[in-house]
Protein backbone atom coordinates (compact mmCIF):
# COMPACT_ATOMS: atom_id res chain seq x y z
CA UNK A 1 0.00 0.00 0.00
CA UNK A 2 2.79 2.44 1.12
CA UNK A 3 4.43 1.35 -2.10
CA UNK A 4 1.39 2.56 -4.19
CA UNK A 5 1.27 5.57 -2.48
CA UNK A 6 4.36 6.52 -3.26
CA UNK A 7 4.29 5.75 -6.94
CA UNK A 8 1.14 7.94 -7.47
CA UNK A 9 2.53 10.80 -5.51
CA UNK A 10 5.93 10.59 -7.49
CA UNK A 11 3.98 10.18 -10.63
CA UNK A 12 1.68 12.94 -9.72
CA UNK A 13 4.89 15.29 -9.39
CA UNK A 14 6.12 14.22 -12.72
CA UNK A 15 3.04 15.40 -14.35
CA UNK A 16 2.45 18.43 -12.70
CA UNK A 17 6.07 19.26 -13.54
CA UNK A 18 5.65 18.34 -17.37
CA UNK A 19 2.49 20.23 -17.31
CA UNK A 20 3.83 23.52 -16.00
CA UNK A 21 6.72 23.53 -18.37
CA UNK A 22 4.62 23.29 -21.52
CA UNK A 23 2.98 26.02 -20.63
CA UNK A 24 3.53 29.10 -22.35
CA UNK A 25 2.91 32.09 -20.60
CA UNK A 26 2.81 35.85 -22.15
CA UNK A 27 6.27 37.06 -22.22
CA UNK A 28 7.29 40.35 -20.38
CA UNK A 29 8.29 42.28 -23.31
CA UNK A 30 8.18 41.40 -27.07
CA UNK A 31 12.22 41.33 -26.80
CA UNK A 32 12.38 38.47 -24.15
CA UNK A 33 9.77 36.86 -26.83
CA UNK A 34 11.88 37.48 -29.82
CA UNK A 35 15.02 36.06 -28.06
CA UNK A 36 13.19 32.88 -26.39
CA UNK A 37 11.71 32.19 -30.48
CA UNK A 38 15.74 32.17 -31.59
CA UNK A 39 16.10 28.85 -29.15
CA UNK A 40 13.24 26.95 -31.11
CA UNK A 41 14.57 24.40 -33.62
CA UNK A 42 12.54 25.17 -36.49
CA UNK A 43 10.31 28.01 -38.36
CA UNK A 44 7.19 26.70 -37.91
CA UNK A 45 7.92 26.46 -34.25
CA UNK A 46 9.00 30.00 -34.04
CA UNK A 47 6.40 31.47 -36.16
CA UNK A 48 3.50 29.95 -33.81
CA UNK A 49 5.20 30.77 -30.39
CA UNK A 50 5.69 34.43 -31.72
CA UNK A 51 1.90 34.54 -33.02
CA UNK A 52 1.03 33.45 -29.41
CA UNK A 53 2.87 35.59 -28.08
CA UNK A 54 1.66 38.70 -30.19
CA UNK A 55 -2.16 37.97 -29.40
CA UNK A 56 -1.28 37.92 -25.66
CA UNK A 57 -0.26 41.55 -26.04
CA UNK A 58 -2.75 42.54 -28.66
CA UNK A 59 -5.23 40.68 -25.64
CA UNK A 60 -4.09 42.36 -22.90
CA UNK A 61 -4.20 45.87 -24.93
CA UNK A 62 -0.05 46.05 -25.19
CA UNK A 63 -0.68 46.90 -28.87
CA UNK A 64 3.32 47.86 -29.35
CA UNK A 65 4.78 45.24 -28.17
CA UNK A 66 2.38 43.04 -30.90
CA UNK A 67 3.26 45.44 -33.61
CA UNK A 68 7.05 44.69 -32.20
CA UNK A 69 6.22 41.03 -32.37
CA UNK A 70 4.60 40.17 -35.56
CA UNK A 71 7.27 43.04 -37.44
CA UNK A 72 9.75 40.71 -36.49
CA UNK A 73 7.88 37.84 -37.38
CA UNK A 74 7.76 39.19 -40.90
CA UNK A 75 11.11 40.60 -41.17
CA UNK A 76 13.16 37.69 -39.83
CA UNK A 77 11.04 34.28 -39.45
CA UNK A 78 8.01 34.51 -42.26
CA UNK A 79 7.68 36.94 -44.62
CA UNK A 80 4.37 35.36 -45.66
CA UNK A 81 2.55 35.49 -42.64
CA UNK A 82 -0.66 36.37 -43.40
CA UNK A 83 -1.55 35.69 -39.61
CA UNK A 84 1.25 37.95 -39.02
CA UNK A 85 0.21 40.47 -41.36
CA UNK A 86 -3.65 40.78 -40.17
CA UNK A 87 -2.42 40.72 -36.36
CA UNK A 88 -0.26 43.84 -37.21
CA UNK A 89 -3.01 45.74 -38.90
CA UNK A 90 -5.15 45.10 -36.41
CA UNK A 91 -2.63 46.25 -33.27
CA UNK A 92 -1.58 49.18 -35.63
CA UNK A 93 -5.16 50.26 -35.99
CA UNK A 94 -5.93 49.81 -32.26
CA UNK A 95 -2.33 52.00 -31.54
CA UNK A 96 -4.27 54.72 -33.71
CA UNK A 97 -7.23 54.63 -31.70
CA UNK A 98 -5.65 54.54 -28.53
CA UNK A 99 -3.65 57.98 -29.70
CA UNK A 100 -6.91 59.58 -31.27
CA UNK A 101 -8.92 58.86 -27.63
CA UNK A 102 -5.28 60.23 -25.65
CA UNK A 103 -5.22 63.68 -28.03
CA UNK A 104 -8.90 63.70 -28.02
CA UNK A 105 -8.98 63.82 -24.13
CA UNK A 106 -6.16 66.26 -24.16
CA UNK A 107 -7.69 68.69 -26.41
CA UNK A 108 -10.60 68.54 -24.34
CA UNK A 109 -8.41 69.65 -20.89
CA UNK A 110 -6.89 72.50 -22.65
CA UNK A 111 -10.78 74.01 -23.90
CA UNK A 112 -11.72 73.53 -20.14
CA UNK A 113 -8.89 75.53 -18.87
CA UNK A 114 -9.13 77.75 -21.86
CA UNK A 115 -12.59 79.29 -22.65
CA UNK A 116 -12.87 79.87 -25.99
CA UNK A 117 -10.06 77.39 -27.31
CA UNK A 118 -11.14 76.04 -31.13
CA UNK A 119 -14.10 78.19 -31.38
């Protein structure tokens, strides 16, 4: 009994172990992504980490570091990317937005402590 115990528990380790090490959690920056892709053995494998990696940004509204990302991707790993290519519009677009709301609250300030700015 003590024997099967300690199997299971050992074997329990062992999988929780090889679990946690498969998975792939959102890089801090799109550098330490770029530089973990260069350890992968083959395109395919890079191209799909980095494509992981660049939707975790775009996901968590980091929209630079996945136009960092998937520029790489298309400069370096696949030029053909069209998963690449779609991601990127889509951060650059949502970079544009995020500047047009930014100036758009700004200009707003400066008429509030300026009567009669843009009239």
């Amino acid at each position: 009994m003590k024997k099967l115990f300690g199997v299971v528990a050992v074997s329990s380790m062992v999988l929780s172990l090889i679990l946690t090490g498969c998975a792939q959690d959102k890089a801090t920056s799109s550098k330490e992504a770029m530089q973990t892709a260069k350890s992968m053995e083959t395109v395919d494998q890079k191209a799909d980490y980095l494509i992981k990696q660049a939707k975790a940004f775009y996901n968590s509204k980091e929209f630079q570091q996945a136009v960092d990302i998937t520029q790489y991707i298309l400069r370096y790993v696949d030029k053909d990317s069209q998963e690449a290519k779609d991601l990127l519009e889509k951060a650059k677009e949502a970079l544009v937005a995020k500047a047009k709301e930014a100036a758009g609250g700004a200009v707003e300030d400066v008429k509030k402590k300026l009567p009669g700015f843009g009239q």
